[in-house]
C-alpha atoms as a PDB file:
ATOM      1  CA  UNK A   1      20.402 -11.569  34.835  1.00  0.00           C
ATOM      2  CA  UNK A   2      20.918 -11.692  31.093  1.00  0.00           C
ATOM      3  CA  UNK A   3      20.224  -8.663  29.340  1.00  0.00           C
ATOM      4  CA  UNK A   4      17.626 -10.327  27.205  1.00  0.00           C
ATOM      5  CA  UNK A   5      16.268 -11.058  30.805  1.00  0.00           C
ATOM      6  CA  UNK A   6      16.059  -7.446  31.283  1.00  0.00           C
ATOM      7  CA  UNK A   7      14.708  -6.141  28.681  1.00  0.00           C
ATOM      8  CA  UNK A   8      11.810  -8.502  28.547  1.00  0.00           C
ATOM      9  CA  UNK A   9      10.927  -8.009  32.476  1.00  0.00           C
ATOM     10  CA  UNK A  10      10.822  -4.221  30.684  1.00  0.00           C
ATOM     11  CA  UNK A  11       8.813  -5.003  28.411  1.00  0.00           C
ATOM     12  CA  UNK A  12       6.344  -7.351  30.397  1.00  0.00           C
ATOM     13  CA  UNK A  13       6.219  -4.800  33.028  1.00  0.00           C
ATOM     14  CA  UNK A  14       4.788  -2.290  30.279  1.00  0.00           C
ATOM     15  CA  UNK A  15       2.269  -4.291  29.354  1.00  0.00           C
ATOM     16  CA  UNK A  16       0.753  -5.755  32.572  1.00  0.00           C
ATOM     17  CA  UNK A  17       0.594  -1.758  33.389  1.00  0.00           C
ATOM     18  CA  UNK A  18      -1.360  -1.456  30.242  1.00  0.00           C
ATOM     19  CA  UNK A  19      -3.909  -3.865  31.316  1.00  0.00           C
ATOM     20  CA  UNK A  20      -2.478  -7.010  30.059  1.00  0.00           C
ATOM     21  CA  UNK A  21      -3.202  -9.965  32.616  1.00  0.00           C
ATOM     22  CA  UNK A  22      -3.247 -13.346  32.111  1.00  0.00           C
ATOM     23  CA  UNK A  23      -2.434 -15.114  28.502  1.00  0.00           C
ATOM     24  CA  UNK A  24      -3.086 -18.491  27.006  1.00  0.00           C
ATOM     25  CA  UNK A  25      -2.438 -18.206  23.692  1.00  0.00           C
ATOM     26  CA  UNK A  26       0.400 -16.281  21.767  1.00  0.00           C
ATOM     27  CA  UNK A  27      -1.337 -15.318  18.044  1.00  0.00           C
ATOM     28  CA  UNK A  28       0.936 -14.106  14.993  1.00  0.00           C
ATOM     29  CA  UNK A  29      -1.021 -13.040  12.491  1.00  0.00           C
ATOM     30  CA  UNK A  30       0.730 -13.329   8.774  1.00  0.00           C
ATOM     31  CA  UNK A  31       0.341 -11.347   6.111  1.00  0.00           C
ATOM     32  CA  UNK A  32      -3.452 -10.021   5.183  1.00  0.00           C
ATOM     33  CA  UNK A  33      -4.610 -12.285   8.209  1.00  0.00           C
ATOM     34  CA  UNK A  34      -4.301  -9.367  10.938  1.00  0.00           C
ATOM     35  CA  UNK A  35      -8.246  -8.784  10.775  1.00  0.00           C
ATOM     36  CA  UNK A  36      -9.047 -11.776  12.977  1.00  0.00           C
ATOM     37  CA  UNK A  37      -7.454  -9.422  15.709  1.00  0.00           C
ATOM     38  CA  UNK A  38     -10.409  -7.204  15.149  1.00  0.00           C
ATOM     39  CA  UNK A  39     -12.627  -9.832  16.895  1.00  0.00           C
ATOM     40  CA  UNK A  40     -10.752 -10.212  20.038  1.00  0.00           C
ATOM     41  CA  UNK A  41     -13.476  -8.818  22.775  1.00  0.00           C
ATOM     42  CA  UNK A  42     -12.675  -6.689  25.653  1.00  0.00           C
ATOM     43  CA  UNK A  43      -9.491  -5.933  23.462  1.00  0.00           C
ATOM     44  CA  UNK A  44      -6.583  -3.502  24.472  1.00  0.00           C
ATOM     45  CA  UNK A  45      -4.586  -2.776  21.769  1.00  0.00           C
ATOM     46  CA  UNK A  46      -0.766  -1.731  21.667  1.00  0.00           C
ATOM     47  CA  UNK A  47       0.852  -0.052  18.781  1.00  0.00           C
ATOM     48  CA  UNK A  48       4.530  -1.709  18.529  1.00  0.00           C
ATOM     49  CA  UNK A  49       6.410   1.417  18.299  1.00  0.00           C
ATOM     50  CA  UNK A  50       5.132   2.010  21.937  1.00  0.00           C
ATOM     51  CA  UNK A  51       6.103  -1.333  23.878  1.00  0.00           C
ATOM     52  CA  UNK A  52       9.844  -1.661  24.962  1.00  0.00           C
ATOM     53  CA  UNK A  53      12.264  -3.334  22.404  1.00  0.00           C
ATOM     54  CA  UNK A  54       9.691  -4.162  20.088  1.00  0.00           C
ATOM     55  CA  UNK A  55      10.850  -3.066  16.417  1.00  0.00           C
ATOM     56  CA  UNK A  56       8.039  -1.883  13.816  1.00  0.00           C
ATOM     57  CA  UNK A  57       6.987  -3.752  11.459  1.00  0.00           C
ATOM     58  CA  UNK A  58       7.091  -2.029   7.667  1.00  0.00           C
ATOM     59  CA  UNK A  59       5.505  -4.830   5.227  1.00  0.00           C
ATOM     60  CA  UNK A  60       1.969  -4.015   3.669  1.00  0.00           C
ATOM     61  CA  UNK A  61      -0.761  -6.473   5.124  1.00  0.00           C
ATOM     62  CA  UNK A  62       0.871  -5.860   8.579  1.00  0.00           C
ATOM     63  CA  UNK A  63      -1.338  -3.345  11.238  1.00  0.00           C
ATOM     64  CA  UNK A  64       1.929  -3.700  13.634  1.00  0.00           C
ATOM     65  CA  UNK A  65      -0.398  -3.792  16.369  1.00  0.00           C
ATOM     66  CA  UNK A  66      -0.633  -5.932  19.873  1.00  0.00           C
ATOM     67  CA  UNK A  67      -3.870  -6.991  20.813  1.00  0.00           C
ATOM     68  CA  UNK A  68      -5.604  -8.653  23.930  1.00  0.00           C
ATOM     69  CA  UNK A  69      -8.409  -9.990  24.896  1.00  0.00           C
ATOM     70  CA  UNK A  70     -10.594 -12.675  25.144  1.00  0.00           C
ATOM     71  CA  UNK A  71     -11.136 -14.922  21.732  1.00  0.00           C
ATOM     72  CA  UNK A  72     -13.048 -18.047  21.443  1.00  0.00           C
ATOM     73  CA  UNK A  73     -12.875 -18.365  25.456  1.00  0.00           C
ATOM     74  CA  UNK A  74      -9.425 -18.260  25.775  1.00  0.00           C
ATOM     75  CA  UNK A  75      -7.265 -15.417  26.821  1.00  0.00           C
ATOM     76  CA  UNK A  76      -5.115 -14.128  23.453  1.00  0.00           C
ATOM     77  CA  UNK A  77      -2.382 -11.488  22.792  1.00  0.00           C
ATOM     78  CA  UNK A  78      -1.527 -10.659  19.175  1.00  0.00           C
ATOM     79  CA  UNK A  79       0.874  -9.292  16.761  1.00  0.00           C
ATOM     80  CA  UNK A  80      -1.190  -7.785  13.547  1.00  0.00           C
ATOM     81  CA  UNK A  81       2.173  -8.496  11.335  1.00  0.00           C
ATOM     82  CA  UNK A  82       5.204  -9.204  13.005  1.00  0.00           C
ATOM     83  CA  UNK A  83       9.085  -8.579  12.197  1.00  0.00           C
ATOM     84  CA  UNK A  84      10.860  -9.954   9.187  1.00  0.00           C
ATOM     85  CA  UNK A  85      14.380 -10.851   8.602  1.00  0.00           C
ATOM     86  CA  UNK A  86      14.591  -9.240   5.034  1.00  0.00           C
ATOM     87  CA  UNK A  87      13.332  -5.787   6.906  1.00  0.00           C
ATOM     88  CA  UNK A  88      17.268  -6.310   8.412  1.00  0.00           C
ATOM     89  CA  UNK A  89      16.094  -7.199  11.728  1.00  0.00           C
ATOM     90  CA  UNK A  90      18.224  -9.674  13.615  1.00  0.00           C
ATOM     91  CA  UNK A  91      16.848 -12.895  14.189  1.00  0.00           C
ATOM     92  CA  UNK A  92      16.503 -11.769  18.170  1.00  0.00           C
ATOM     93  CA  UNK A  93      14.118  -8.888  17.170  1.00  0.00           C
ATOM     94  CA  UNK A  94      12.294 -11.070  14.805  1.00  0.00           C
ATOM     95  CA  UNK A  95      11.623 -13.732  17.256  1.00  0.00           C
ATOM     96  CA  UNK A  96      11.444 -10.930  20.580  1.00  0.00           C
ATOM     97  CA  UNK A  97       8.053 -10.948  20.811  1.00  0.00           C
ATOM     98  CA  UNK A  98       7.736 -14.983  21.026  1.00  0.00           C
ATOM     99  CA  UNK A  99      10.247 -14.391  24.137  1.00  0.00           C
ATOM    100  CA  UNK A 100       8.054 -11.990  25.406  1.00  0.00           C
ATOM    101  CA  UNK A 101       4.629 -14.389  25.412  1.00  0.00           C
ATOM    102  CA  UNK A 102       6.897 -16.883  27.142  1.00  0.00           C
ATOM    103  CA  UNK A 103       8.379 -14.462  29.847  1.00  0.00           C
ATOM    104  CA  UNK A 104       4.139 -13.297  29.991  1.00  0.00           C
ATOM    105  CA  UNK A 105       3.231 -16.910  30.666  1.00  0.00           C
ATOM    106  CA  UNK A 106       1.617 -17.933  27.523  1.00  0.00           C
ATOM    107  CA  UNK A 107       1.764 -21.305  27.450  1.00  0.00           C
ATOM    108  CA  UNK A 108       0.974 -21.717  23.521  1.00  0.00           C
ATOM    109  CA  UNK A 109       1.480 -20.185  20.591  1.00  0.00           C
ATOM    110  CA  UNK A 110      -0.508 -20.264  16.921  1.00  0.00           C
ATOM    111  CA  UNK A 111       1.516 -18.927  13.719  1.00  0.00           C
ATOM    112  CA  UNK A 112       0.052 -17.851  10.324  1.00  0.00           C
ATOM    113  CA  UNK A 113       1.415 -16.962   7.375  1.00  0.00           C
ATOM    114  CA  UNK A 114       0.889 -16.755   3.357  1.00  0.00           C
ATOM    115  CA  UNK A 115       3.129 -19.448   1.349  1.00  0.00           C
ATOM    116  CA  UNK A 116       3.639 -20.115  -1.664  1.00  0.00           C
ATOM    117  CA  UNK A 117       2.731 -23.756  -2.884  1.00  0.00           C
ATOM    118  CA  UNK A 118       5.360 -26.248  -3.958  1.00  0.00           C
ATOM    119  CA  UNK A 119       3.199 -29.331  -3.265  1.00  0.00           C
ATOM    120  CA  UNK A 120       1.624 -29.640  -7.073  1.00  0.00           C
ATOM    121  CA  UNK A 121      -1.397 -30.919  -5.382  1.00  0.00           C
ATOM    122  CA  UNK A 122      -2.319 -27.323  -3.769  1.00  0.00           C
ATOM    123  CA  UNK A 123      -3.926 -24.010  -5.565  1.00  0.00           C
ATOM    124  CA  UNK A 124      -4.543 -21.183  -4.479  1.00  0.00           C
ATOM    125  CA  UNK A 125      -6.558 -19.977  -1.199  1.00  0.00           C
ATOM    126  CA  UNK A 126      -5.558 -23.687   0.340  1.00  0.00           C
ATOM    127  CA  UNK A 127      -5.167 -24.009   4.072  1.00  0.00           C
ATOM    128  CA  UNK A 128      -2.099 -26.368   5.196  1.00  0.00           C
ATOM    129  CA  UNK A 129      -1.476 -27.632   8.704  1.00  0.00           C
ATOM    130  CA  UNK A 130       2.254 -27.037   9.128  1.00  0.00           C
ATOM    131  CA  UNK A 131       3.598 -30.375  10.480  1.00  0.00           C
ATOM    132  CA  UNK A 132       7.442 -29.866  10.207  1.00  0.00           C
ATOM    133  CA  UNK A 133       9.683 -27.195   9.023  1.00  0.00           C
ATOM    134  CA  UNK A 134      12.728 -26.842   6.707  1.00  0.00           C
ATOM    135  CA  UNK A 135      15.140 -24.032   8.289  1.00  0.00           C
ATOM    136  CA  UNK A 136      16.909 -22.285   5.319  1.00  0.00           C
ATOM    137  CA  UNK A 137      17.138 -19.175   6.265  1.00  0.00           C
ATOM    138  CA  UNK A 138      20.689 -19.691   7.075  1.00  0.00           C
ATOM    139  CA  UNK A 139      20.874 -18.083   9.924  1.00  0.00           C
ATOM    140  CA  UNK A 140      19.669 -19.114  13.627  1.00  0.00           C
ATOM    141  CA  UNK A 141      17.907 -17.231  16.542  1.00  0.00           C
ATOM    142  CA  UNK A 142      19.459 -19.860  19.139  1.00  0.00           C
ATOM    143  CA  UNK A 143      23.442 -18.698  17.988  1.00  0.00           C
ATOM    144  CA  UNK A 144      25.324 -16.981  21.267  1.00  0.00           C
ATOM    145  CA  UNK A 145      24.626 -17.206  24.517  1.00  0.00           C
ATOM    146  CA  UNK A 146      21.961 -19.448  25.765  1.00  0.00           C
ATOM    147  CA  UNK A 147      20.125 -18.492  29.037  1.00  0.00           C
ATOM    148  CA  UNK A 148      19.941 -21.601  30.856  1.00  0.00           C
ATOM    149  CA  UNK A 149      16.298 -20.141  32.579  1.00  0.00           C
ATOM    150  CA  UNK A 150      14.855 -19.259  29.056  1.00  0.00           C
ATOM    151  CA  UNK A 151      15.678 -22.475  27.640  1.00  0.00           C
ATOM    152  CA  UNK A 152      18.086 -26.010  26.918  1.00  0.00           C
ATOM    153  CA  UNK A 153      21.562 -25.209  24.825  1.00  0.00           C
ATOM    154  CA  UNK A 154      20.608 -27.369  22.400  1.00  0.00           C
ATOM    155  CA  UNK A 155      16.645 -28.040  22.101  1.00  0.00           C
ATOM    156  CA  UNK A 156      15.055 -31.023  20.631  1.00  0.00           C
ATOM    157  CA  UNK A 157      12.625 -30.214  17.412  1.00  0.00           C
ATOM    158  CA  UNK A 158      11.490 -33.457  17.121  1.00  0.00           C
ATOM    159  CA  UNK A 159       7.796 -32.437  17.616  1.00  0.00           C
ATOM    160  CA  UNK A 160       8.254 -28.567  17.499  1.00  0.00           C
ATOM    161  CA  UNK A 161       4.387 -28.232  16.035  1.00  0.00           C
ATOM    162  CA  UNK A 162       2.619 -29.768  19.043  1.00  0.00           C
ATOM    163  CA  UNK A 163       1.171 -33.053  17.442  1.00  0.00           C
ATOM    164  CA  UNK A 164      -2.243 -32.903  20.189  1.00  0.00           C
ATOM    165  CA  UNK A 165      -2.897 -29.416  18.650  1.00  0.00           C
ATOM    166  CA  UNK A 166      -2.643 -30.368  15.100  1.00  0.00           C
ATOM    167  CA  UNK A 167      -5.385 -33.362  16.082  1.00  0.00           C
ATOM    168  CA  UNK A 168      -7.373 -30.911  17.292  1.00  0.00           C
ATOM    169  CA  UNK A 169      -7.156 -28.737  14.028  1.00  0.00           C
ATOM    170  CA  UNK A 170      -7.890 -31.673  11.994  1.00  0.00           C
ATOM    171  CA  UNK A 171     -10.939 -32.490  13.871  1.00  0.00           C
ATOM    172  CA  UNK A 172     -12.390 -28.984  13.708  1.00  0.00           C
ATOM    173  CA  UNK A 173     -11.450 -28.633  10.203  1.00  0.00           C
ATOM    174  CA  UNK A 174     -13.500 -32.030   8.807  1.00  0.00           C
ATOM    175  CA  UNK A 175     -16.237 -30.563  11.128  1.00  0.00           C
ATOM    176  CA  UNK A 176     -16.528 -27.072   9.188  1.00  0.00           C
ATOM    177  CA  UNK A 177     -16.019 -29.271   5.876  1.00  0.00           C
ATOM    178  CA  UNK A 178     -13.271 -27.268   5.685  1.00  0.00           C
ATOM    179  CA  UNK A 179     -10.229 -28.668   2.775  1.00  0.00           C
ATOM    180  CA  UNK A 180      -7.227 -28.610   5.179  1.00  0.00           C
ATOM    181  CA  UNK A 181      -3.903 -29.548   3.229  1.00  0.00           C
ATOM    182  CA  UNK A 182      -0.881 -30.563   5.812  1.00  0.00           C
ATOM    183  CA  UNK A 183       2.645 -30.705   5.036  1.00  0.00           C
ATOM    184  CA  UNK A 184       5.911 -28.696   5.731  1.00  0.00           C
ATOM    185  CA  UNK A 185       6.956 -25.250   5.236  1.00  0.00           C
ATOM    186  CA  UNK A 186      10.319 -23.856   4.403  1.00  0.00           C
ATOM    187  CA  UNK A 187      11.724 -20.898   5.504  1.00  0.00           C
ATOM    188  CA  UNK A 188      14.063 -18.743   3.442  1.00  0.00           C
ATOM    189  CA  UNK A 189      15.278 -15.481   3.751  1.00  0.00           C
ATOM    190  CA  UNK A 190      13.595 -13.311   1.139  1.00  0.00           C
ATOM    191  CA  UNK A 191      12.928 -10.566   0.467  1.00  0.00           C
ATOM    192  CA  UNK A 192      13.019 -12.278  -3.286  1.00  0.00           C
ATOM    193  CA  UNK A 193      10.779 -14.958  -4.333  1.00  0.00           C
ATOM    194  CA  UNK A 194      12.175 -18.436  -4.917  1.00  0.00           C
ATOM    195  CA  UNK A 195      13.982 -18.699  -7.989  1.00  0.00           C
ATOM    196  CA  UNK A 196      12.039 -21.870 -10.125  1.00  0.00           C
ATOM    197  CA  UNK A 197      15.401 -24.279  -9.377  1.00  0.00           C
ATOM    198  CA  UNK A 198      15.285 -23.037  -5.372  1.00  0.00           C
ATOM    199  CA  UNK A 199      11.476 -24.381  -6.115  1.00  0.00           C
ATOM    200  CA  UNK A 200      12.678 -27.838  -7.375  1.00  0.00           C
ATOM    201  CA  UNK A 201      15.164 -28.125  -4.883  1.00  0.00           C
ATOM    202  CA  UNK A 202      12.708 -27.652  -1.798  1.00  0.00           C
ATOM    203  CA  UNK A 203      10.388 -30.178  -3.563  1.00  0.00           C
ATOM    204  CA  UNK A 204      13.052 -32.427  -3.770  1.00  0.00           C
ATOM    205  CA  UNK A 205      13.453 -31.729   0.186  1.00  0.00           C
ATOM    206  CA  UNK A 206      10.651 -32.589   1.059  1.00  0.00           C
ATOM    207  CA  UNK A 207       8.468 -29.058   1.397  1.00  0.00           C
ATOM    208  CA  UNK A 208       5.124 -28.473   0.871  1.00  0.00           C
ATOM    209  CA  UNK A 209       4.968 -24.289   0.622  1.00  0.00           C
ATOM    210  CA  UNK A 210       7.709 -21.912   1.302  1.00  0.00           C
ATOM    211  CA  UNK A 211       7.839 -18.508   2.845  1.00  0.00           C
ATOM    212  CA  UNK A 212       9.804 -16.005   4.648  1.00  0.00           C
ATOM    213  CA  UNK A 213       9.060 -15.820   8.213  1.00  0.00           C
ATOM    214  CA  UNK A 214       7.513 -18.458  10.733  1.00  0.00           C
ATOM    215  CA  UNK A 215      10.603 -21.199  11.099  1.00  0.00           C
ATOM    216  CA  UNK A 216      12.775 -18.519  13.221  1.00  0.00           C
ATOM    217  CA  UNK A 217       9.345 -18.035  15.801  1.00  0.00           C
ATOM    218  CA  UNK A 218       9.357 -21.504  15.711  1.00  0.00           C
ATOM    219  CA  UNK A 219      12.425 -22.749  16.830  1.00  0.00           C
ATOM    220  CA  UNK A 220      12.451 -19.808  19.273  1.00  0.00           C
ATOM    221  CA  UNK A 221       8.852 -21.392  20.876  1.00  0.00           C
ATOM    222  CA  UNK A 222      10.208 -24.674  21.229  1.00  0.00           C
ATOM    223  CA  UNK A 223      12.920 -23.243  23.186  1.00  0.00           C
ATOM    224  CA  UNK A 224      11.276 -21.937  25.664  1.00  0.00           C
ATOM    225  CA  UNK A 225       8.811 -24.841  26.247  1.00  0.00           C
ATOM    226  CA  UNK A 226       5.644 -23.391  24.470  1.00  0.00           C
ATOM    227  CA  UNK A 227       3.164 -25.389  22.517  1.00  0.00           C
ATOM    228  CA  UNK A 228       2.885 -24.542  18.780  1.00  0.00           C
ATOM    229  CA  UNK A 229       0.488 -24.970  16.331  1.00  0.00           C
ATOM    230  CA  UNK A 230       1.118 -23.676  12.639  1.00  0.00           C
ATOM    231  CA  UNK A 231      -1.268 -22.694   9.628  1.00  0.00           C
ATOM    232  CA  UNK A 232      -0.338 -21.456   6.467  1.00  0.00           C
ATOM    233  CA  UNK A 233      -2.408 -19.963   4.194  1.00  0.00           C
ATOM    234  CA  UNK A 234      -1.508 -21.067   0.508  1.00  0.00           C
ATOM    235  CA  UNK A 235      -1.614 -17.508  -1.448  1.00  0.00           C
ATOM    236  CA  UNK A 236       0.446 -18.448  -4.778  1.00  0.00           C
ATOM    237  CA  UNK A 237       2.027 -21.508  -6.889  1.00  0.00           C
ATOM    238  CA  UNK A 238       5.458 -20.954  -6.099  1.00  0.00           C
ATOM    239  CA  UNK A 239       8.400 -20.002  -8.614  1.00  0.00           C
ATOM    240  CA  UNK A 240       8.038 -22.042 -12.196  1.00  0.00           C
ATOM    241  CA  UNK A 241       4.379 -22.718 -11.127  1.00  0.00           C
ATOM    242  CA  UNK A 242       2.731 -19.871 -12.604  1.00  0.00           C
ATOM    243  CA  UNK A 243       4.127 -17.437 -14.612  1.00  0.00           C
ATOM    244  CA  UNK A 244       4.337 -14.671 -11.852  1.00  0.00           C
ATOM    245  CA  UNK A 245       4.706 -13.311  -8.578  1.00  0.00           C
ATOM    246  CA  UNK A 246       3.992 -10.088  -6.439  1.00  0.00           C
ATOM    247  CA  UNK A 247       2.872  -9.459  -3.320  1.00  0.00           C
ATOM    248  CA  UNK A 248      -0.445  -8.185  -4.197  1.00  0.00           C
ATOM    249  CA  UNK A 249      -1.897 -11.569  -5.189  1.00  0.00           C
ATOM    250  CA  UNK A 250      -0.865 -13.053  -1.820  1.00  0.00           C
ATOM    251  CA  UNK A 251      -2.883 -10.227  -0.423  1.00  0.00           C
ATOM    252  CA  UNK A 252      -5.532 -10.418  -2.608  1.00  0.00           C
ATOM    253  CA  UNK A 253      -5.620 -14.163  -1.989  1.00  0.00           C
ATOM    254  CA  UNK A 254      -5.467 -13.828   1.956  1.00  0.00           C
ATOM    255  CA  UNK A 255      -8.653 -11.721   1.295  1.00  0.00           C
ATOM    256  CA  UNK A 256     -10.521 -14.120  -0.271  1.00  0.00           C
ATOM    257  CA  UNK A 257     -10.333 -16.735   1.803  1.00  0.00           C
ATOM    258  CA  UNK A 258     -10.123 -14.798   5.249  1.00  0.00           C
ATOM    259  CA  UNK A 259     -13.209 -15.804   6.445  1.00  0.00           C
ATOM    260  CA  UNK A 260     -12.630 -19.437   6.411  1.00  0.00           C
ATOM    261  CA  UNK A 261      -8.946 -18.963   7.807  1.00  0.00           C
ATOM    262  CA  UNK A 262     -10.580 -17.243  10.836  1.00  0.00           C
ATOM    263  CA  UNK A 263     -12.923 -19.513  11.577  1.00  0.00           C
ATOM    264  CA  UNK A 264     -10.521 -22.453  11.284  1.00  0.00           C
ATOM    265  CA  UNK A 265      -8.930 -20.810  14.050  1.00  0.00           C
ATOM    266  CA  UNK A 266     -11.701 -19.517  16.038  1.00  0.00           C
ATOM    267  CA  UNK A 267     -12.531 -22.882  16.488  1.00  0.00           C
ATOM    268  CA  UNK A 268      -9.499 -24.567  16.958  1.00  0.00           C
ATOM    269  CA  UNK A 269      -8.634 -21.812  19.849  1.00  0.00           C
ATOM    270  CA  UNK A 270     -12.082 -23.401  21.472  1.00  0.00           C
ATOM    271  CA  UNK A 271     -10.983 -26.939  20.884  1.00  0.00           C
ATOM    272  CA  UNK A 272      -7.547 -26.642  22.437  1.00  0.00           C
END
């Protein structure tokens, strides 16, 4: 037994003797986007400082919560916030708790997040199905020692944002009359903002929005075998867009369009 191995039968142990049973879906909830936690029913909810090998999470817009319960049907545990590279966090904390809904027996996972826009077709408040991802974080969660039972040496990512899920999302979001950009997200490292030529480079790449979390979870869910669907929520122009950019107009953004975000997913949980 690995000691990854052993620290998440730890941690899973914890939790099933808090009251968490059976789990569907895996939900991490991005920045300002933690509220749709608030509508899990029957919910039990975990700070992270008290479950095993979980690190806290420090960035504003994050509850650092678990959460679980029952959510459009299906049986959910969340992270309000999760763990960010930039907070100096290896890239085996940030991506521990994905481990952990695998070990649970989640079978699928939904990530959120708040991008910024590189596609010069988005604004502001925009919703984008994440199709594909650019890693450029420089750095890997797979590097070391693989454990053959978690997961293959060297995992395919040819459809690491389950395409059936992403039909389903599209369906559901032409029902609600809902504008639902797609494309694909780049991850750097942060904690600074893209620099205006980083901007034109990951146009040039081929991304759609960039941001500073998500890839790592991603890569780390495809691993172990779970379904993954993705949805950012477009909170700024990026870099040489608009003239500037803080961290309180992403939350401010998240805000105003919460309501829509949540009911996107809502719904999608009941479609899939």
């Amino acid at each position: 037994m690995t000691k990854l191995s052993e620290m998440l039968t730890e941690t899973t142990g914890f939790l099933k003797e808090k009251g968490i049973g059976q789990v569907d879906f895996g939900l991490i909830l991005g920045s300002g986007l933690g509220e749709l936690a608030d509508e899990i029913e029957n919910a039990i909810a975990i700070p992270f400082s008290e479950v095993p090998h979980f690190a806290v999470s420090a960035v504003v817009g994050h509850a650092g919560k678990l959460v679980y319960g029952t959510l459009s049907g299906k049986k959910v545990l969340a992270l309000q916030g999760r763990f960010h590279y930039y907070e100096g966090h290896s890239m085996q904390t940030v991506t521990y708790p994905v481990r952990m809904m695998a070990a649970i027996g989640a079978h699928s996972i939904i990530v959120t997040n708040a991008a910024g826009g590189v596609n010069e077709s988005f604004t502001p408040g925009n919703l984008m199905l994440i199709t594909d991802h650019i890693n450029f974080t420089g750095d890997n969660p797979l590097i070391g020692e693989n454990d053959d039972d978690m997961g293959p040496r060297f995992p395919d990512m040819s459809h690491a944002y389950t395409p059936s899920y992403a039909e389903a999302v599209r369906k559901v979001a032409k029902e609600q009359n809902v504008p639902l950009q797609e494309g694909v997200y780049m991850g750097f490292s942060g904690p600074t903002y893209e620099t205006p030529a980083e901007i034109r480079m990951a146009r040039t790449m081929g991304a759609d929005a960039v941001g500073m979390s998500t890839v790592s979870e991603v890569i780390v869910a495809a691993h172990s075998g779970l379904n993954v669907l993705g949805i950012s929520c477009i909170t700024n122009l990026a870099a040489g867009m608009q003239s500037t950019l803080n961290h309180a107009e992403v939350v401010e953004t998240t805000e105003r369009v919460k309501g829509q975000f949540k009911e996107l997913v809502k719904a999608s949980l009941a479609a899939l």
